[in-house]
Protein backbone atom coordinates (compact mmCIF):
# COMPACT_ATOMS: atom_id res chain seq x y z
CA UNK A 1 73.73 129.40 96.91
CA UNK A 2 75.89 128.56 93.83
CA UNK A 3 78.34 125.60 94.57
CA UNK A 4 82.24 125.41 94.74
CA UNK A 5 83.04 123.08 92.37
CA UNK A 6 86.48 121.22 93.36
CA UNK A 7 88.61 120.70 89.65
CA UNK A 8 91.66 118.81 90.36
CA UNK A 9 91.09 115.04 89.51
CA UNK A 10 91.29 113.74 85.61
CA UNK A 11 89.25 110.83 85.94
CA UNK A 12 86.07 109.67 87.91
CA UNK A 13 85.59 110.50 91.86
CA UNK A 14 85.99 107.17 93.78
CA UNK A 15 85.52 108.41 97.27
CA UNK A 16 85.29 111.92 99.66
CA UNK A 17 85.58 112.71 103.10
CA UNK A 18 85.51 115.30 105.41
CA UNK A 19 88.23 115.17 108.03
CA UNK A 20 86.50 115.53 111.81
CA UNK A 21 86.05 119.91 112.19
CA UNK A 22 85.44 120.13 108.69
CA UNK A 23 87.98 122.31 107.29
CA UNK A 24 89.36 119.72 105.18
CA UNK A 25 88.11 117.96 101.65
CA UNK A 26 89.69 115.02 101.25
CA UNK A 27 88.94 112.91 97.55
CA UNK A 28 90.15 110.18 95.98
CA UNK A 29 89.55 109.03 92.16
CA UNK A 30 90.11 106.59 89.60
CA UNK A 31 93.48 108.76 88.51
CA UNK A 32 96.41 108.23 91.20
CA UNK A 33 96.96 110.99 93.16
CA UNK A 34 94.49 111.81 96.62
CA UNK A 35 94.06 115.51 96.69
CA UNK A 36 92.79 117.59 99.74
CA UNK A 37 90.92 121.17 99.74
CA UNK A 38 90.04 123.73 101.55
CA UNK A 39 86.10 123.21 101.81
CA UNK A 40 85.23 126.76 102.89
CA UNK A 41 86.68 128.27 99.45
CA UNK A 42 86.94 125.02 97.23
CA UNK A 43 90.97 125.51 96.98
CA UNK A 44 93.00 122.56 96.51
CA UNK A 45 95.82 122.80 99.39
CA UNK A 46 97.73 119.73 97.93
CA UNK A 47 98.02 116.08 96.18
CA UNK A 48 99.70 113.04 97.75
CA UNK A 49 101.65 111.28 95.34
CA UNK A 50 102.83 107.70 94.97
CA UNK A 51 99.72 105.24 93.94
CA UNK A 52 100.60 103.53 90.88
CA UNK A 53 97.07 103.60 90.04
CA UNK A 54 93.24 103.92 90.73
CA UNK A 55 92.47 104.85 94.25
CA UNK A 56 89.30 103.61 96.00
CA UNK A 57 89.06 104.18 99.28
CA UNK A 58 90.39 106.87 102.00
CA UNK A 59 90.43 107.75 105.42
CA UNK A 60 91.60 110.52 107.69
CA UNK A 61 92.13 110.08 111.83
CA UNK A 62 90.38 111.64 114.42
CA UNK A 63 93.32 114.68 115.12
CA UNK A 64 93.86 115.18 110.89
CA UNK A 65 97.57 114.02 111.57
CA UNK A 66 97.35 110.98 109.08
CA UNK A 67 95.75 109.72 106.13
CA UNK A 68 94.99 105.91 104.92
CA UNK A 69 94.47 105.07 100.86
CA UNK A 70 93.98 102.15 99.38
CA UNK A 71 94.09 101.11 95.79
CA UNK A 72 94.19 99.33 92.63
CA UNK A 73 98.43 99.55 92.73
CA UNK A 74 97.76 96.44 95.28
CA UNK A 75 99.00 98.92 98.61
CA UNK A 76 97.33 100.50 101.25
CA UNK A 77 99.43 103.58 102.04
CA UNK A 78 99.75 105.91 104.90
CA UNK A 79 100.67 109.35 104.73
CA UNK A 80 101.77 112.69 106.76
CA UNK A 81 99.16 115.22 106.30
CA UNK A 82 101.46 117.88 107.07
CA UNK A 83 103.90 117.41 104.75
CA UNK A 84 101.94 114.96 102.14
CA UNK A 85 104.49 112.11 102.38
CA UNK A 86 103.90 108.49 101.74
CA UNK A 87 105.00 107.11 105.46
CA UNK A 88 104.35 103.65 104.99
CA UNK A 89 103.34 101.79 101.95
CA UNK A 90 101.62 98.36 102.69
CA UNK A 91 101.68 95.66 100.10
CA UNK A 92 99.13 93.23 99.44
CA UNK A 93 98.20 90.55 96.43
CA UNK A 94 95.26 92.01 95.00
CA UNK A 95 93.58 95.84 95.01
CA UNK A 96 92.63 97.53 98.15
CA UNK A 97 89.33 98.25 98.03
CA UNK A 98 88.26 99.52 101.33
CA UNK A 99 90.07 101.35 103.97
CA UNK A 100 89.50 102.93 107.27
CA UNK A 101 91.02 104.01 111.08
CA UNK A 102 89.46 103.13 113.86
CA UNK A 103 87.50 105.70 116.15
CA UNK A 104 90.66 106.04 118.47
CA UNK A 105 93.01 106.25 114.64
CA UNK A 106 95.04 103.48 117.68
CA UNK A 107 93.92 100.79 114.91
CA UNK A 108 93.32 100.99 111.19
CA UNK A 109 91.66 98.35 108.82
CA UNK A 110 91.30 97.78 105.29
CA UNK A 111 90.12 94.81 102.62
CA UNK A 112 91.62 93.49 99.37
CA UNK A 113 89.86 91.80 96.35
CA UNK A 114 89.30 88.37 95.70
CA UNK A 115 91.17 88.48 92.23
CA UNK A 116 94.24 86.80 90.49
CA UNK A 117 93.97 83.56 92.61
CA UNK A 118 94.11 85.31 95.71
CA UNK A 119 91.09 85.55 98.26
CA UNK A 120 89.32 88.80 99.80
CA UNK A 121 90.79 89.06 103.38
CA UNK A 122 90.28 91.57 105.70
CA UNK A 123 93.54 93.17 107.70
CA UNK A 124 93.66 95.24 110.97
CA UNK A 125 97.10 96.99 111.59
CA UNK A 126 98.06 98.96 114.74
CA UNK A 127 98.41 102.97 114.02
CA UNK A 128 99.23 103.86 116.68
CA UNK A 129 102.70 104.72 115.89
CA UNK A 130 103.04 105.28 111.98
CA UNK A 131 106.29 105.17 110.28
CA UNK A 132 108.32 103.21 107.55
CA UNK A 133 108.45 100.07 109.52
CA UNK A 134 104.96 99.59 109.38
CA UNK A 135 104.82 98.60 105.55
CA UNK A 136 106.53 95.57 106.78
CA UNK A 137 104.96 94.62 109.95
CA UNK A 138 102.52 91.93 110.01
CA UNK A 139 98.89 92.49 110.55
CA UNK A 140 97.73 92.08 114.14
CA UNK A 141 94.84 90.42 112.86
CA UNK A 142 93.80 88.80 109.40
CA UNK A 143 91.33 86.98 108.30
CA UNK A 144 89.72 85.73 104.90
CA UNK A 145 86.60 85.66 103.19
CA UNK A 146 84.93 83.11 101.63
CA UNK A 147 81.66 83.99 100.24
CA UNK A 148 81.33 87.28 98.59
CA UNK A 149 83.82 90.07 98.34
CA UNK A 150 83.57 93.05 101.01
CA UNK A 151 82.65 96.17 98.98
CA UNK A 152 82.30 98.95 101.72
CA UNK A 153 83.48 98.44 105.58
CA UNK A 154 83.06 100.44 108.44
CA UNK A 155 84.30 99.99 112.29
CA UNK A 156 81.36 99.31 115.02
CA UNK A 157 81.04 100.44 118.86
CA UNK A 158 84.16 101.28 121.05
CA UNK A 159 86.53 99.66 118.18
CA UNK A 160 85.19 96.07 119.26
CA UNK A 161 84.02 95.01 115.78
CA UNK A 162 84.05 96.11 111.84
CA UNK A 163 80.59 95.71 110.05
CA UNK A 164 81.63 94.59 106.24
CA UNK A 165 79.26 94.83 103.25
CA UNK A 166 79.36 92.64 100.38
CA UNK A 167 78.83 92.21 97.05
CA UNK A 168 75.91 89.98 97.12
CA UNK A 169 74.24 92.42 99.50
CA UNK A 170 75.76 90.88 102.80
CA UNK A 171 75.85 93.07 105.96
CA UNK A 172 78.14 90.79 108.55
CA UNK A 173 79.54 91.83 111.89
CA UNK A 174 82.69 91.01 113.26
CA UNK A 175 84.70 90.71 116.30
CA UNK A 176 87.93 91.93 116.70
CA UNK A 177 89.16 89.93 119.50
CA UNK A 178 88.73 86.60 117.64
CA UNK A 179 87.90 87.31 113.85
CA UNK A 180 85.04 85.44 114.08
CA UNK A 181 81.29 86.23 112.88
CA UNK A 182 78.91 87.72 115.29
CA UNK A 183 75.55 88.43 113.46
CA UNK A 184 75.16 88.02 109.45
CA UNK A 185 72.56 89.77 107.46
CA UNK A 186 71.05 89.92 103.96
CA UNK A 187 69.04 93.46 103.17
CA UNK A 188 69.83 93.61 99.73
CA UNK A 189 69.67 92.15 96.99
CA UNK A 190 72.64 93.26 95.15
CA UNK A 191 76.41 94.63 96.06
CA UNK A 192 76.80 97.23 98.95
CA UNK A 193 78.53 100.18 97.49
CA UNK A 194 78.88 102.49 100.70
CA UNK A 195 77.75 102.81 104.49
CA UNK A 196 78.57 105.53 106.55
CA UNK A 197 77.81 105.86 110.09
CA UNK A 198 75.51 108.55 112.10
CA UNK A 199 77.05 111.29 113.98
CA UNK A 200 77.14 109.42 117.03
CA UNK A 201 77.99 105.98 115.65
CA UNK A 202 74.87 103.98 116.77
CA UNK A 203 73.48 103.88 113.11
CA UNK A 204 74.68 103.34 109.78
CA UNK A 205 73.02 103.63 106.16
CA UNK A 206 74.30 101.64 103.35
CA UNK A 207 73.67 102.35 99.49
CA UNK A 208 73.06 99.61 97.46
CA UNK A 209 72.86 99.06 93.51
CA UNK A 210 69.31 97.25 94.48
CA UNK A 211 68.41 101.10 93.92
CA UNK A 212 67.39 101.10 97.60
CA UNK A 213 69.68 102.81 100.88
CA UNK A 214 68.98 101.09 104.12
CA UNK A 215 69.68 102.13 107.80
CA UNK A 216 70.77 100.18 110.58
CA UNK A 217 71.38 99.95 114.28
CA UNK A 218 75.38 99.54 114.81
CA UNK A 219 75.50 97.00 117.33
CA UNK A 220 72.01 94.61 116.56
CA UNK A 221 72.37 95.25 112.91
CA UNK A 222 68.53 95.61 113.00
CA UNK A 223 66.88 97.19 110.13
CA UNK A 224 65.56 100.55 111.29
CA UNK A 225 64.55 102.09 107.52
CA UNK A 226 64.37 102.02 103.96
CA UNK A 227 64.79 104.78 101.12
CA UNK A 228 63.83 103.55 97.45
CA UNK A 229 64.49 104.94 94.37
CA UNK A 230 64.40 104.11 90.69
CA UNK A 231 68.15 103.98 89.95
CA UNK A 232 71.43 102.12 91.34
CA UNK A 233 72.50 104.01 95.04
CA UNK A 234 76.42 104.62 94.94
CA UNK A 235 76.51 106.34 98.15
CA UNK A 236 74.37 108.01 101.14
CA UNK A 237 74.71 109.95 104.42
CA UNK A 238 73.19 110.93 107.16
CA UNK A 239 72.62 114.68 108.25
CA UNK A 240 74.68 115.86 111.36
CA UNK A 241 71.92 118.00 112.48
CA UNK A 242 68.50 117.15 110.89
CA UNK A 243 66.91 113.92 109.95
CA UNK A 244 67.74 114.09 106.81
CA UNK A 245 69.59 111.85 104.45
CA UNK A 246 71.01 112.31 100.96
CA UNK A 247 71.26 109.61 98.04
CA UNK A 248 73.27 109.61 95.52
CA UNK A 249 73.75 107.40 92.24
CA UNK A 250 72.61 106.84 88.62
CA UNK A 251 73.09 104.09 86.10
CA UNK A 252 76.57 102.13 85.72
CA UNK A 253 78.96 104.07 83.59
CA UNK A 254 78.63 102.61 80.41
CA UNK A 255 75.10 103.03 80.09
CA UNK A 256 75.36 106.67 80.94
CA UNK A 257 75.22 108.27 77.63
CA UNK A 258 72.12 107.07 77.01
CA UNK A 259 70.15 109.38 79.30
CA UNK A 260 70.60 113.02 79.69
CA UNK A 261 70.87 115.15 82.79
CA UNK A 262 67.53 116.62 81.97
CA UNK A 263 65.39 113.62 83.32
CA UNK A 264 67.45 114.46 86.76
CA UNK A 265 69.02 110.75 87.02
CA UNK A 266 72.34 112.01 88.81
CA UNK A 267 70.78 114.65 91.56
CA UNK A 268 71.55 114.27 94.93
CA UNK A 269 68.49 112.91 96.75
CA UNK A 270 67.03 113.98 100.15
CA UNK A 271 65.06 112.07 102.27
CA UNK A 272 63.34 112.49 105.61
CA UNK A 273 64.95 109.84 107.85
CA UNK A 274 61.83 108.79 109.73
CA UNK A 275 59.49 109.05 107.18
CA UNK A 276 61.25 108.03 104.14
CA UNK A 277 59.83 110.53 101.95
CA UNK A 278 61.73 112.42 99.56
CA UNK A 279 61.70 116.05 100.00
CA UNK A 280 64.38 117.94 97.91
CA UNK A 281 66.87 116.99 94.79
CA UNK A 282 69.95 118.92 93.95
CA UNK A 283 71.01 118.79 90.42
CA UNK A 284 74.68 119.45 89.41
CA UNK A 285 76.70 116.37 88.13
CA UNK A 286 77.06 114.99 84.28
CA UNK A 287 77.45 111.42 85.54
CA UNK A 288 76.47 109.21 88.36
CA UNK A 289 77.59 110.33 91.93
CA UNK A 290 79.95 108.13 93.12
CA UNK A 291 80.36 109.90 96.87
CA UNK A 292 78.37 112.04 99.13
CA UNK A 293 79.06 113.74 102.89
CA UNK A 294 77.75 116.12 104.71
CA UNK A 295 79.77 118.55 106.44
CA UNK A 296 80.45 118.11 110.05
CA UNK A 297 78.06 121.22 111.42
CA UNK A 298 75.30 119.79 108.92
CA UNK A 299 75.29 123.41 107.28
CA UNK A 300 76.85 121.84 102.91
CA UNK A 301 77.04 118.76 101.34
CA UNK A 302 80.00 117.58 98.87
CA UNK A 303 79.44 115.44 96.12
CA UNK A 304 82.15 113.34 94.17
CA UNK A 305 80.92 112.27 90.24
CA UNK A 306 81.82 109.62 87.54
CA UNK A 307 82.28 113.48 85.52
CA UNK A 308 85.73 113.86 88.09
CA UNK A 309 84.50 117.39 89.65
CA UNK A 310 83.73 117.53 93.35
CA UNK A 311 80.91 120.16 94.16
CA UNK A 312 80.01 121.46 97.40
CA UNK A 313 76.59 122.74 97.88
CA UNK A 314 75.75 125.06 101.36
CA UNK A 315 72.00 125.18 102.12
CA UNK A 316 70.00 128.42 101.78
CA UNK A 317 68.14 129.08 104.54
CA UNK A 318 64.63 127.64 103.25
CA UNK A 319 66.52 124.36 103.98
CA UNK A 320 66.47 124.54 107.80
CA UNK A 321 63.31 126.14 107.71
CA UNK A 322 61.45 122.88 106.00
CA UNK A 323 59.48 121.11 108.36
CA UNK A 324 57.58 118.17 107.93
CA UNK A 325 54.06 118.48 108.02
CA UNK A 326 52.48 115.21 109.89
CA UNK A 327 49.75 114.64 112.94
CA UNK A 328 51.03 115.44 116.57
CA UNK A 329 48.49 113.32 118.38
């Protein structure tokens, strides 16, 4: 099946997400404007305009009502999908780097930089209702960090805690009620670029520039598995349907045009997720890729490169039939 590829961003992919049903493309890049598609025909439906600058992170709610951004401008904005207006703009000392709702969207969360004298801190905000006087409402909760700075962040079970990962390869778990530390972790070796979470939320994997991806249980933060590879992991996810999980990565940016795309160092990865074997590569990108997701009914994948396209791949059918071959007894 020959992929859609998404042209609408000047400058390298940052992040992508699906919203919840799976209609919607969301992607955000190191130019300023978010853009959204249409991920059944790869048409871009709009941009939302107002960053000053790079954007790094996104994330859409539960009901695809609102949208959260975060970037390099110093804000975290929020925005009406509808219309593609900048609601609320949040201002903060240093760049945004992470950003996300809650399960419920009643909550929304999102991390700054330690840089320019300031320290990383971590905010939550209540979403619950989203308008202008939320870019100057205080956070219900803050909190700042001392050791390394938070890289990737996601929320944990039933909105109690946010799981942070950090640049010296970190996992920690917080709770919400106090802002305190509940378990702390070190998996990796270097910085945590991305985690996303299983379909039902009780895992997570995280892709790490130790060139491994890891998963983890949610709540115990236990280690569960381990995917290695011979290159820097930007990003990984976790298949809706199968157990199957895609990395994606390469070398850092400036060392890029040293290689070419022959030797397959930016193809999307797949792994079995029990057995940690890798089973399939997808080649498309000219660069490292930055961001990967599966599509909610587990059927395509979208990729987001340091080249600025988006692709989305569907499976052929020899993909669902590929079993595993292993002893029953």
């Amino acid at each position: 099946m020959k992929p859609l590829m998404l042209q609408g961003h000047e400058r390298a992919i940052t992040q992508i997400k699906y919203n919840r049903e799976g209609d919607l493309l969301f992607s955000v890049a190191k130019d300023s404007k978010p853009n959204v598609w249409w991920s059944l025909n790869g048409e871009r439906l709009g941009t939302f305009n107002g960053h000053g600058g790079v954007v790094w992170c996104l994330d859409v709610d539960w009901e695809t009502i609102h949208l959260i951004t975060g970037g390099g401008d110093s804000s975290c904005r929020l925005w009406d999908l509808e219309t593609g207006k900048n609601i609320a703009t949040i201002k903060t000392n240093s760049s945004v780097r992470t950003c996300n709702f809650s399960f419920s969207a009643y909550q929304g969360a999102y991390t700054t930089d330690k840089a320019m004298g300031h320290p990383c801190e971590v905010f939550i905000i209540d979403t619950r209702t989203i308008d202008d006087s939320l870019s100057s409402q205080a956070p219900i909760l803050k909190w700042e960090i001392t050791d390394s700075k938070v890289t990737s962040m996601l929320w944990g079970t039933l909105d109690e805690t946010i799981i942070t990962g950090h640049e010296a390869g970190d996992l920690i778990q917080w709770d919400l009620r106090t802002g305190k530390k509940l378990h702390s972790i070190k998996e990796h070796t270097h910085q945590i670029n991305d985690m996303q979470l299983s379909r039902d939320g009780t895992m997570f994997i995280t892709a790490s520039k130790d060139q491994t991806a890891k998963l983890f249980d949610t709540s115990s933060l236990e280690l569960l598995k381990e995917y290695k590879t011979e290159r820097p992991v930007n990003s990984a996810a976790l298949s809706p349907i199968l157990d199957h999980v895609v990395l994606g990565g390469g070398q850092d940016a400036m060392e890029v045009t040293t290689t070419s795309t022959r030797q397959g160092k930016f193809d999307a990865r797949f792994f079995h997720l029990v057995f940690e074997e890798e089973f399939g590569r997808v080649k498309g990108h000219f660069g490292p890729i930055n961001s990967l997701s599966f599509h909610p009914d587990g059927k395509s994948f979208a990729s987001g490169g340091e080249d600025g396209y988006v692709r989305v791949q569907s499976f052929d059918q020899s993909y669902f039939d590929y079993t595993f071959d292993y002893n029953r007894d």
